[in-house]
Protein backbone atom coordinates (compact mmCIF):
# COMPACT_ATOMS: atom_id res chain seq x y z
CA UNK A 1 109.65 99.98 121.36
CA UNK A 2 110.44 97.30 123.93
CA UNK A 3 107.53 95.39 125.86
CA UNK A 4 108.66 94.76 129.07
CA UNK A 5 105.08 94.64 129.85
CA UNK A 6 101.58 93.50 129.07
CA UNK A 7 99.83 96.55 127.25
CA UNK A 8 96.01 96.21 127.11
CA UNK A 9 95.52 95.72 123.34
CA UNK A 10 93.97 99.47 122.91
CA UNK A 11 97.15 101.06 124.81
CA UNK A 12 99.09 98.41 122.35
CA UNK A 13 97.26 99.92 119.77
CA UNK A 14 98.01 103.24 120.53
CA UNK A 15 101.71 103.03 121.18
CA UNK A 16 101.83 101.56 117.73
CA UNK A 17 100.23 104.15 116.29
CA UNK A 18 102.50 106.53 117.88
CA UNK A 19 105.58 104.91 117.01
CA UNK A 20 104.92 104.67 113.33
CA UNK A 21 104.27 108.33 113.32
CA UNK A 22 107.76 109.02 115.50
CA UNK A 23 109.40 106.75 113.21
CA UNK A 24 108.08 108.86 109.64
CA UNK A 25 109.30 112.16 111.60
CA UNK A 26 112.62 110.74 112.26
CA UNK A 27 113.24 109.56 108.91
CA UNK A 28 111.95 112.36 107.58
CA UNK A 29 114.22 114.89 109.37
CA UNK A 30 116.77 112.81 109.69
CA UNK A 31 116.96 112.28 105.29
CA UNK A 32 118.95 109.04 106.15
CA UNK A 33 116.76 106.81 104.20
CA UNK A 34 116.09 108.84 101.77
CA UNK A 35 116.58 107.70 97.90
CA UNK A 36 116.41 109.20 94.35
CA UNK A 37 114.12 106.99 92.95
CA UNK A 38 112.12 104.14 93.90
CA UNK A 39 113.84 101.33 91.42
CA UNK A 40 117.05 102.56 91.84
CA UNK A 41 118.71 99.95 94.05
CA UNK A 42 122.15 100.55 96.05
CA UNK A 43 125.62 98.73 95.25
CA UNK A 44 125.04 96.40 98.25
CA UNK A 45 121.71 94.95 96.95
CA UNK A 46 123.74 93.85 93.50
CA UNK A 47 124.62 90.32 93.78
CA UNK A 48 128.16 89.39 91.97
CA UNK A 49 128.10 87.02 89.20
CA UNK A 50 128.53 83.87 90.45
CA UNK A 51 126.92 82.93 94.14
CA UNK A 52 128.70 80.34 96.61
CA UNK A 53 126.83 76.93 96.17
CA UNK A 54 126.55 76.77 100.08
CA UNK A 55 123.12 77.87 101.26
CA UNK A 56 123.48 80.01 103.65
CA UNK A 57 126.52 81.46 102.56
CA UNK A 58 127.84 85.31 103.66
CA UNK A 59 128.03 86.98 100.42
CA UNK A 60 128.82 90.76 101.72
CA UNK A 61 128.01 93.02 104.66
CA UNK A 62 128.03 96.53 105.72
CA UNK A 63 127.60 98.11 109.06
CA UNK A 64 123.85 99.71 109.79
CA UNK A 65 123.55 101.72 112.96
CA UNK A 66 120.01 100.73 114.22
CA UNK A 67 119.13 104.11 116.01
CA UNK A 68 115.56 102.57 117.24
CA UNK A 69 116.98 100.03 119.24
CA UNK A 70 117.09 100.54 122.86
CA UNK A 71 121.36 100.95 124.11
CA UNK A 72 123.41 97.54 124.54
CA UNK A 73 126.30 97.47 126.12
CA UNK A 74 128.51 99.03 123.80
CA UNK A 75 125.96 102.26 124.03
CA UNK A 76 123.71 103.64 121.00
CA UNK A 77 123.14 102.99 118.37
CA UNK A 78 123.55 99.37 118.37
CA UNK A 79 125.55 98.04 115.46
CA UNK A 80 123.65 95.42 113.17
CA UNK A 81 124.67 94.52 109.63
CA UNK A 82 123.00 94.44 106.04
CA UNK A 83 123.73 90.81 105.03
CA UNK A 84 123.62 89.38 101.62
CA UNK A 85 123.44 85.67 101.59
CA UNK A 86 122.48 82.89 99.34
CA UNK A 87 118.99 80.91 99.18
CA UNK A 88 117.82 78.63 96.60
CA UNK A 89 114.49 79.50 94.47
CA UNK A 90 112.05 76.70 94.17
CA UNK A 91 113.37 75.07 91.52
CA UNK A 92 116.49 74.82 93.47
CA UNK A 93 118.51 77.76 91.52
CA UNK A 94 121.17 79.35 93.81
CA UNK A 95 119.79 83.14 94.44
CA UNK A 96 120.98 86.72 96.57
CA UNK A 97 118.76 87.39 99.74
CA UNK A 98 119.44 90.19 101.85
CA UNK A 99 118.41 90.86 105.43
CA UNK A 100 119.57 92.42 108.58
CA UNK A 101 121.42 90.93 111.36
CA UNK A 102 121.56 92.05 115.05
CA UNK A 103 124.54 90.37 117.16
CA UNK A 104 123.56 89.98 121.06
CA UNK A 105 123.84 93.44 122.74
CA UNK A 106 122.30 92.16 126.27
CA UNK A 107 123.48 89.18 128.45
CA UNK A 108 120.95 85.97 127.23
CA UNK A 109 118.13 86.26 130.08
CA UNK A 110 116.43 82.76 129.34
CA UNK A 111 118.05 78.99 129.86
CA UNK A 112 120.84 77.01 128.36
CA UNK A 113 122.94 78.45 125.35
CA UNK A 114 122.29 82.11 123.69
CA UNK A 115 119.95 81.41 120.20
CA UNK A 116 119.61 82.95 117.57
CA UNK A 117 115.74 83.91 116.54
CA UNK A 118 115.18 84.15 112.87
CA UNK A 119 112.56 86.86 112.05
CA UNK A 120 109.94 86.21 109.07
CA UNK A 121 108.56 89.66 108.05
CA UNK A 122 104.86 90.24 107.50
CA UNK A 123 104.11 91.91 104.16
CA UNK A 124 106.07 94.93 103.54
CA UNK A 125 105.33 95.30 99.47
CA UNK A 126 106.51 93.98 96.33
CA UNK A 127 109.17 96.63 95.64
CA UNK A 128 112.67 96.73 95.90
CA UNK A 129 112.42 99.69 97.89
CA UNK A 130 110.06 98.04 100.51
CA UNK A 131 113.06 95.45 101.77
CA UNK A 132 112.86 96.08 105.74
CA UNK A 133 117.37 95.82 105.98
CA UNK A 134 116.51 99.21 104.01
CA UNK A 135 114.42 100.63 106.70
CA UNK A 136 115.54 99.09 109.86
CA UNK A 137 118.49 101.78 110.49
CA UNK A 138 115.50 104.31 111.48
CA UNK A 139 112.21 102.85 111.14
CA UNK A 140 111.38 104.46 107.91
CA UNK A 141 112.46 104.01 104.70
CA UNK A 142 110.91 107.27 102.33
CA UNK A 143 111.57 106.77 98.03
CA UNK A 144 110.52 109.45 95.57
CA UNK A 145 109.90 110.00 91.95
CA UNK A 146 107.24 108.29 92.55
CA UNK A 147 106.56 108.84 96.52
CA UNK A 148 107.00 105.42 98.32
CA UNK A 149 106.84 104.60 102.37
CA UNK A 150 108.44 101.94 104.25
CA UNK A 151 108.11 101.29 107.58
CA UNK A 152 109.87 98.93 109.65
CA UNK A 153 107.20 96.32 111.01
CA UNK A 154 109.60 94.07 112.63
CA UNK A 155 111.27 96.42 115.29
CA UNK A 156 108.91 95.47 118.08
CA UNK A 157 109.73 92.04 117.59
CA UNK A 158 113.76 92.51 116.82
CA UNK A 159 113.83 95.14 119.80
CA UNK A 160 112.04 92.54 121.99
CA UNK A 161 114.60 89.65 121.15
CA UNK A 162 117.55 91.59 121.35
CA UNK A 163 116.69 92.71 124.87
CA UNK A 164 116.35 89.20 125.99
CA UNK A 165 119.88 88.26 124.41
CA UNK A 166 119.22 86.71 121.91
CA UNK A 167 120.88 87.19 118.41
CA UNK A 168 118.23 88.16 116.24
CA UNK A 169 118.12 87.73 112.21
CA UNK A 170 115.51 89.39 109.97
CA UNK A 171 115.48 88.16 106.22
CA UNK A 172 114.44 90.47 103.28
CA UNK A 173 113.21 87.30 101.02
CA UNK A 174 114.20 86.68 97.43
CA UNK A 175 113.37 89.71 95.24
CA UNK A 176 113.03 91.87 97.94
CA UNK A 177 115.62 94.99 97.37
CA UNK A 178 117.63 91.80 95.73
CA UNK A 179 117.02 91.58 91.32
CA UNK A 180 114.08 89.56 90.29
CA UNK A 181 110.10 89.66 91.42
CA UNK A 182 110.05 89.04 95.08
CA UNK A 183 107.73 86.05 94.78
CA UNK A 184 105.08 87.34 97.60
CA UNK A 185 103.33 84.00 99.95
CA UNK A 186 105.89 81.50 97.78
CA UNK A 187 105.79 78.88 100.44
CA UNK A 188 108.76 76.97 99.20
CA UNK A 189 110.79 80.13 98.76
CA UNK A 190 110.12 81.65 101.80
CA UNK A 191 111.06 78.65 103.50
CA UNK A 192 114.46 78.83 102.15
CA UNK A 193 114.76 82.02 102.44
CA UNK A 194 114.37 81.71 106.40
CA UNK A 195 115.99 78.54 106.93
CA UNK A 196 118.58 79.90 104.90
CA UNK A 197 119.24 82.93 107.15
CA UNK A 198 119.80 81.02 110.39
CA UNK A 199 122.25 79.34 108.34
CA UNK A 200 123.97 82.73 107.57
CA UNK A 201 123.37 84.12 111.20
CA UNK A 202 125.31 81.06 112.71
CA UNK A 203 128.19 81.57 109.78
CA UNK A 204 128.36 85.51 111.09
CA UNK A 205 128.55 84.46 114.77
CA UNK A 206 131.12 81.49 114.33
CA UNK A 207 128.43 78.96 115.60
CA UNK A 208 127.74 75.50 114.75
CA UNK A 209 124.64 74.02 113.43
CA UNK A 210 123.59 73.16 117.24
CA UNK A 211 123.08 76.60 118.37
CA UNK A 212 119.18 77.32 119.14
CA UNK A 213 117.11 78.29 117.39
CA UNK A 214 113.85 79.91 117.13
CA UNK A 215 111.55 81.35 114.19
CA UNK A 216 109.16 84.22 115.07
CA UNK A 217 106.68 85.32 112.15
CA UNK A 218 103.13 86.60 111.96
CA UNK A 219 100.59 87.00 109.07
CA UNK A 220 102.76 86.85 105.66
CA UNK A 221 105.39 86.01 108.04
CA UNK A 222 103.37 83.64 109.81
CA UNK A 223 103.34 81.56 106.50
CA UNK A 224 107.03 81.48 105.93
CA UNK A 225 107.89 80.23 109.28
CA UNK A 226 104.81 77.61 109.12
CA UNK A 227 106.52 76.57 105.79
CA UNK A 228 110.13 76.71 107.73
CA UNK A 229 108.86 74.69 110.05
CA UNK A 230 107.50 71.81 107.96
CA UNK A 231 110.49 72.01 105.60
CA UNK A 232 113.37 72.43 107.99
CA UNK A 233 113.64 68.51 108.62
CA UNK A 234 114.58 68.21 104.72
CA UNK A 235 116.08 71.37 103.70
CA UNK A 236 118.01 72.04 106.94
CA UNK A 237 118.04 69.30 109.06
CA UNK A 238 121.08 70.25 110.87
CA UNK A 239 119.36 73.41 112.23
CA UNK A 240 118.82 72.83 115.99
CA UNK A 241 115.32 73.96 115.88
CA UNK A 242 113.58 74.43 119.20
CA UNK A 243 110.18 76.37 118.21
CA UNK A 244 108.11 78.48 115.92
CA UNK A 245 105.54 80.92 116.43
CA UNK A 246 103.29 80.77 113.01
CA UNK A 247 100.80 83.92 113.49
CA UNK A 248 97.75 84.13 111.05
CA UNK A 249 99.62 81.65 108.77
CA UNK A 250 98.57 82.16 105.21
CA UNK A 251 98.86 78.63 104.48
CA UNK A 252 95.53 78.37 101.79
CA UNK A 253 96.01 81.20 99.46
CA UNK A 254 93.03 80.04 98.01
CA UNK A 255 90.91 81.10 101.02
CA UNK A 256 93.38 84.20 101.62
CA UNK A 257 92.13 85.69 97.93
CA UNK A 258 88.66 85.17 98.93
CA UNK A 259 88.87 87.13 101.81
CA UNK A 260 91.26 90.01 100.95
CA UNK A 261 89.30 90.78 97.64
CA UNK A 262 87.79 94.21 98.42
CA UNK A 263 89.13 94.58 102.13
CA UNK A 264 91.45 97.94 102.64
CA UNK A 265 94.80 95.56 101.38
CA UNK A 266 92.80 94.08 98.50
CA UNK A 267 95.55 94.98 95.74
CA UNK A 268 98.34 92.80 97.70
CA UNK A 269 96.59 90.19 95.49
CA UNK A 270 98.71 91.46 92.77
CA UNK A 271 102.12 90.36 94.86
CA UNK A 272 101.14 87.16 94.94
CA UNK A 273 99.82 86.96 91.26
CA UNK A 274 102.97 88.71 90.01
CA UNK A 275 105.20 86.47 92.55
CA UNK A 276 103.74 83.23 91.35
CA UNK A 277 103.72 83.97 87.06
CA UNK A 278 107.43 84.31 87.64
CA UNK A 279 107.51 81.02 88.83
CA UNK A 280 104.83 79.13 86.57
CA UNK A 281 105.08 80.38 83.07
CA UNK A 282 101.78 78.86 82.23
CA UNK A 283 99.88 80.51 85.04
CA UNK A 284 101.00 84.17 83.51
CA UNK A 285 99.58 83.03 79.81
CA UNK A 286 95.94 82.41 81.61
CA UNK A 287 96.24 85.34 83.52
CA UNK A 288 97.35 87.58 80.16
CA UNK A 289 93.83 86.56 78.70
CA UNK A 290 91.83 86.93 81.73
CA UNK A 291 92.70 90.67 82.98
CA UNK A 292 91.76 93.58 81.52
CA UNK A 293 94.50 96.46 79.79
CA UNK A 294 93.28 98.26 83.74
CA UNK A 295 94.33 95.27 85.25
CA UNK A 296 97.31 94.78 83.75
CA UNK A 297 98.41 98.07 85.11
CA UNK A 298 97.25 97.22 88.07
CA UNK A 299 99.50 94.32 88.36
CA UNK A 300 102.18 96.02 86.99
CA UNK A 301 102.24 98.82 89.17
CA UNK A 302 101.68 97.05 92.25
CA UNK A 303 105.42 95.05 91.70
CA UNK A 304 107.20 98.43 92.65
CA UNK A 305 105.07 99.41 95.38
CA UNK A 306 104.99 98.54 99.31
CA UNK A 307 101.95 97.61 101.47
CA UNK A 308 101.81 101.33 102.38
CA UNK A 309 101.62 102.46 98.49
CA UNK A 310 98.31 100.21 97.85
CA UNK A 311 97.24 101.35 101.05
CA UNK A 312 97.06 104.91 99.78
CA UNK A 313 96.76 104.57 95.92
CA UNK A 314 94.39 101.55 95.40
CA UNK A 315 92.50 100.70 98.60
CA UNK A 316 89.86 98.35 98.60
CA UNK A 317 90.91 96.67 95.45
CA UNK A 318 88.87 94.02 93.80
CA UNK A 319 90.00 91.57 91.42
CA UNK A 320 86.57 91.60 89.30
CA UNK A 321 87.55 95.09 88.48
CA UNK A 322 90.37 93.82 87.45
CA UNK A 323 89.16 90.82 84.93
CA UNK A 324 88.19 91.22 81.21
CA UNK A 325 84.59 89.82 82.30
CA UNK A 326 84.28 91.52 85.50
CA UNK A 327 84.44 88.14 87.16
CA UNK A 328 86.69 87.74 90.72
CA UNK A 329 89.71 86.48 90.07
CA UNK A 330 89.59 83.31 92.33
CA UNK A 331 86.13 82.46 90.20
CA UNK A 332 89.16 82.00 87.12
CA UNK A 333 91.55 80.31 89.28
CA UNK A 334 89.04 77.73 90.10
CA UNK A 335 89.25 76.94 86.98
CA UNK A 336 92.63 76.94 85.34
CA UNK A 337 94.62 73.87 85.53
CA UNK A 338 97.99 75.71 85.93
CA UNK A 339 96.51 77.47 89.00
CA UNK A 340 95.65 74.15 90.37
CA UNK A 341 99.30 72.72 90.35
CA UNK A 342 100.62 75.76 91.92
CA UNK A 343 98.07 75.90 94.81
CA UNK A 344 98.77 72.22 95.65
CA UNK A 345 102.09 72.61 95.62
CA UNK A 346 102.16 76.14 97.61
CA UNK A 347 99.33 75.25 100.44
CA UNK A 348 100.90 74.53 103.82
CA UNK A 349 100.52 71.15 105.68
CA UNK A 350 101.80 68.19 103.13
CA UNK A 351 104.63 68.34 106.08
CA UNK A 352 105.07 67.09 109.53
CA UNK A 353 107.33 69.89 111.55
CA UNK A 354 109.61 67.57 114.03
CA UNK A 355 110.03 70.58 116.12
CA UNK A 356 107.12 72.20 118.37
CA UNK A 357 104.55 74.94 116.85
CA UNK A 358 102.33 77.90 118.68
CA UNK A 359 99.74 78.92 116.03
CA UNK A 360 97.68 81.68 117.32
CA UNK A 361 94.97 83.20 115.27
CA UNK A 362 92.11 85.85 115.40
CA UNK A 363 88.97 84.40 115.10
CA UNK A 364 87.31 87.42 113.39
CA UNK A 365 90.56 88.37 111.45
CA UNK A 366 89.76 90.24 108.07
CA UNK A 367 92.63 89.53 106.07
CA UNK A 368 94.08 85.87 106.52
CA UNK A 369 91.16 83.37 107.65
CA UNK A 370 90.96 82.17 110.82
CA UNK A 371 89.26 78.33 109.57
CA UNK A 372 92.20 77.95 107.34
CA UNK A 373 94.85 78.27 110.28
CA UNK A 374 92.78 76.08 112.00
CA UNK A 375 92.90 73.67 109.54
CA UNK A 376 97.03 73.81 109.16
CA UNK A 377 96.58 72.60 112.88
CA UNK A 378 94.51 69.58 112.43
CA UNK A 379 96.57 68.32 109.45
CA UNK A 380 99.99 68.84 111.44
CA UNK A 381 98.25 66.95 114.18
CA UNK A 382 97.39 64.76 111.93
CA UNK A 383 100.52 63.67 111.29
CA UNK A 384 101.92 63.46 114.79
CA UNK A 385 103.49 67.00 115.33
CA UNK A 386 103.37 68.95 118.08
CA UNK A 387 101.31 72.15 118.05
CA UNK A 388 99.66 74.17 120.20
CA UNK A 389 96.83 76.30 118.88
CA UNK A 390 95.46 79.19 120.32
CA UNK A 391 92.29 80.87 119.29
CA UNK A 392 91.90 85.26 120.19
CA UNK A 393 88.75 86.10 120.49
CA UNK A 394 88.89 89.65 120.23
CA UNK A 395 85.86 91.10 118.47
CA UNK A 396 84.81 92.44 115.22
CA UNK A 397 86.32 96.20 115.26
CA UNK A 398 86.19 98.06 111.63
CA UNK A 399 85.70 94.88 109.83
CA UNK A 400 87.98 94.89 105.94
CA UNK A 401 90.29 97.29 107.45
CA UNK A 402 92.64 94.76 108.72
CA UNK A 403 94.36 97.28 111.31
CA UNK A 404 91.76 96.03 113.93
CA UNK A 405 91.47 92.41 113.96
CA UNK A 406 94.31 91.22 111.63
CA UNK A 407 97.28 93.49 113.49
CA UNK A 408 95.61 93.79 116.77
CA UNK A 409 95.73 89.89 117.38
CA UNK A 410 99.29 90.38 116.39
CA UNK A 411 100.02 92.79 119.42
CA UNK A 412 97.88 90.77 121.67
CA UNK A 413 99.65 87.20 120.84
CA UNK A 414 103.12 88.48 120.32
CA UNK A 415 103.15 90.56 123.31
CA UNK A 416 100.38 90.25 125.42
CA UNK A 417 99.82 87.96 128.37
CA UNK A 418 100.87 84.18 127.41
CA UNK A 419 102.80 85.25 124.52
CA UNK A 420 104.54 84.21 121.54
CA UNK A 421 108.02 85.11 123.27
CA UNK A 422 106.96 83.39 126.79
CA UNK A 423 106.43 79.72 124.33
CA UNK A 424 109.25 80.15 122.51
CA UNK A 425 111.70 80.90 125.75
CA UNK A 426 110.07 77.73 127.20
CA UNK A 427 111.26 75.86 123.94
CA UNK A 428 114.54 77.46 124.16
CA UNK A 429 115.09 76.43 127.67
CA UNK A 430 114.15 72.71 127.08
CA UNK A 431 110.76 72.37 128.88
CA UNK A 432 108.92 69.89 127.18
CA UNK A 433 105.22 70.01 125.58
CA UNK A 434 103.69 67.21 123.24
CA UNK A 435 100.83 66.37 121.52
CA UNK A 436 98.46 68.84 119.80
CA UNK A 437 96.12 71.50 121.74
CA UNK A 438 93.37 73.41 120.62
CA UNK A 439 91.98 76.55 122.48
């Protein structure tokens, strides 16, 4: 899984491929993630009663042999750890996150002191089951009664950061395997959520507050570290934060409904609807009145399932199939003042970031919008921050599928030539960049 290399993005695309099916064999043989039911959730994933008021706080751990990473140097499997630590929800409520923490394994190959880079997942589901600390021991995580995959997305990235040295954190986010609705493209909350596990990753190495840092997310992930980013100077100002990579943000969910509705991931609408009733009361009352009884089960089933479930059960998914008058959904949320609080409060940008920011971005993606990326450029730059912006230009290929040009772009700017990791070890070793640049 490492990239040593630069794969051209249809070998990229290949090895991908292959690795995902390697990774369902494994856990399929193996029957080490294997559980009895999909809502069923382990001991570890049960908060206890009353959480530390520290953010950032270790709550519990357990050992988790991660059998696809590559040896360290105390052999294979390399030893990482299920962590339970505390967050705060939006309205500033102490809550359980979970994630999964990888100490160094490798001597740091890059400048100055060894960081620590904090991992925001893209969108694994809205299940419990779908957490990635419950899949990253093989790859896989498999649920039955009903039949739910999980794949881990993030051990490219985590196999990639660990080989360079680096001590590498992956958070779960709140309501992910943790109780509650995991409240799906929540900027605020998945701010925390991140922020909040560099806290908890410097508590489990005996750090201080001045160790690196660095914050590596793409697509769904791309929109919690843009929101880390922006919100770190007043929710974690202590954090020595040297960079971010924000990939396909989703910072205008507005324009992210528009163009999901009806592409191959279409029903992940129905995270974010379900994520954001739980935290605006008002918003669920409109949107009890405006789906249809089909709907509803729509939305209700798609709160236990992960990205590979809708996938498979409900491609193609669009919300006017889902509304009483056969409307799209965004037409309603146009029009409901509830939904207009929540999207001004949730869009990306109202911040300046004090540390620097690659955003790379697809031009022809089919699942988060290139213009709107664009745009959380120009209003960063607007307000003096530092950002580099970086346009891929690879063309149209299966158009609404989003495999193509939404996770191909991924591959490309992650790991490709002038990556993702090449900024961020710049950032980590001090060189300087200012100003804002477009290409």
């Amino acid at each position: 899984m490492l990239r040593q290399h630069h794969p051209t993005p249809q070998r990229g695309r290949i090895r991908r491929t292959l690795a995902v099916g390697a990774i369902a064999l494994l856990g399929a043989a193996a029957g080490i993630c294997t559980a009895t039911t999909a809502t069923a959730a382990p001991d570890f994933y049960t908060p206890p009663a009353e959480l530390p008021a520290e953010r950032g706080a270790v709550i519990k751990t357990e050992p988790m042999p991660l059998f696809m990473m590559a040896p360290g140097t105390e052999g294979w499997p390399v030893q990482g750890q299920r962590v339970m630590f505390t967050s705060r929800t939006q309205d500033d409520s102490p809550v359980a996150v979970t994630g999964t923490y990888i100490d160094a394994t490798q001597p740091w190959r890059g400048a100055g002191e060894r960081p620590t880079v904090v991992i925001s997942p893209g969108t694994v589901g809205q299940g419990d089951q779908c957490a990635l600390s419950r899949a990253f021991s093989v790859g896989m995580h498999v649920s039955t009664e009903p039949l739910s995959l999980s794949a881990n997305q993030e051990a490219q990235s985590a196999a990639a950061w660990n080989a360079l040295g680096a001590r590498v954190f992956v958070t779960d986010y709140i309501g992910l395997g943790t109780p509650g609705v995991h409240t799906y493209a929540n900027r605020i909350e998945q701010a925390h959520a991140v922020l909040d596990a560099a806290r908890a990753a410097n508590n489990l190495a005996g750090t201080g507050s001045d160790t690196p840092l660095a914050i590596w997310g793409y697509s769904q992930g791309g929109g919690a570290s843009a929101s880390a980013a922006e919100m770190q100077p007043t929710y974690a100002p202590e954090l020595n934060l040297k960079g971010t990579w924000a990939g396909a943000p989703t910072a205008d969910l507005m324009a992210v409904v528009e163009q999901i509705d009806g592409n191959l991931i279409g029903a992940a609408i129905g995270f974010a609807i379900n994520g954001f009733v739980a935290r605006y009361p008002e918003l669920g009352k409109s949107v009890d009145q405006l789906v249809s009884p089909a709907g509803r089960a729509v939305l209700d089933a798609v709160q236990n399932e992960c990205i590979a479930d809708i996938i498979t059960k409900r491609p193609f998914t669009r919300t006017s199939d889902l509304t009483i008058d056969g409307r799209p959904l965004l037409d309603h949320l146009r029009e409901l003042p509830a939904a207009d609080r929540m999207l001004r409060e949730q869009r990306t940008g109202s911040l300046k970031p004090t540390s620097p920011v690659l955003i790379t971005h697809g031009i022809n993606d089919d699942t988060v919008p290139y213009a709107q990326g664009r745009q959380l450029a120009r209003d960063w730059c607007a307000k003096g921050a530092t950002v580099t912006f970086r346009t891929n230009n690879l063309p149209p290929i299966a158009p609404g599928t989003t495999f193509g040009n939404h996770f191909g772009p991924e591959l490309i700017d992650g790991f490709g030539p002038n990556n993702a990791i090449s900024y961020l070890m710049d950032r980590l070793a001090g060189k300087p960049v200012s100003g804002c640049t477009f290409d």
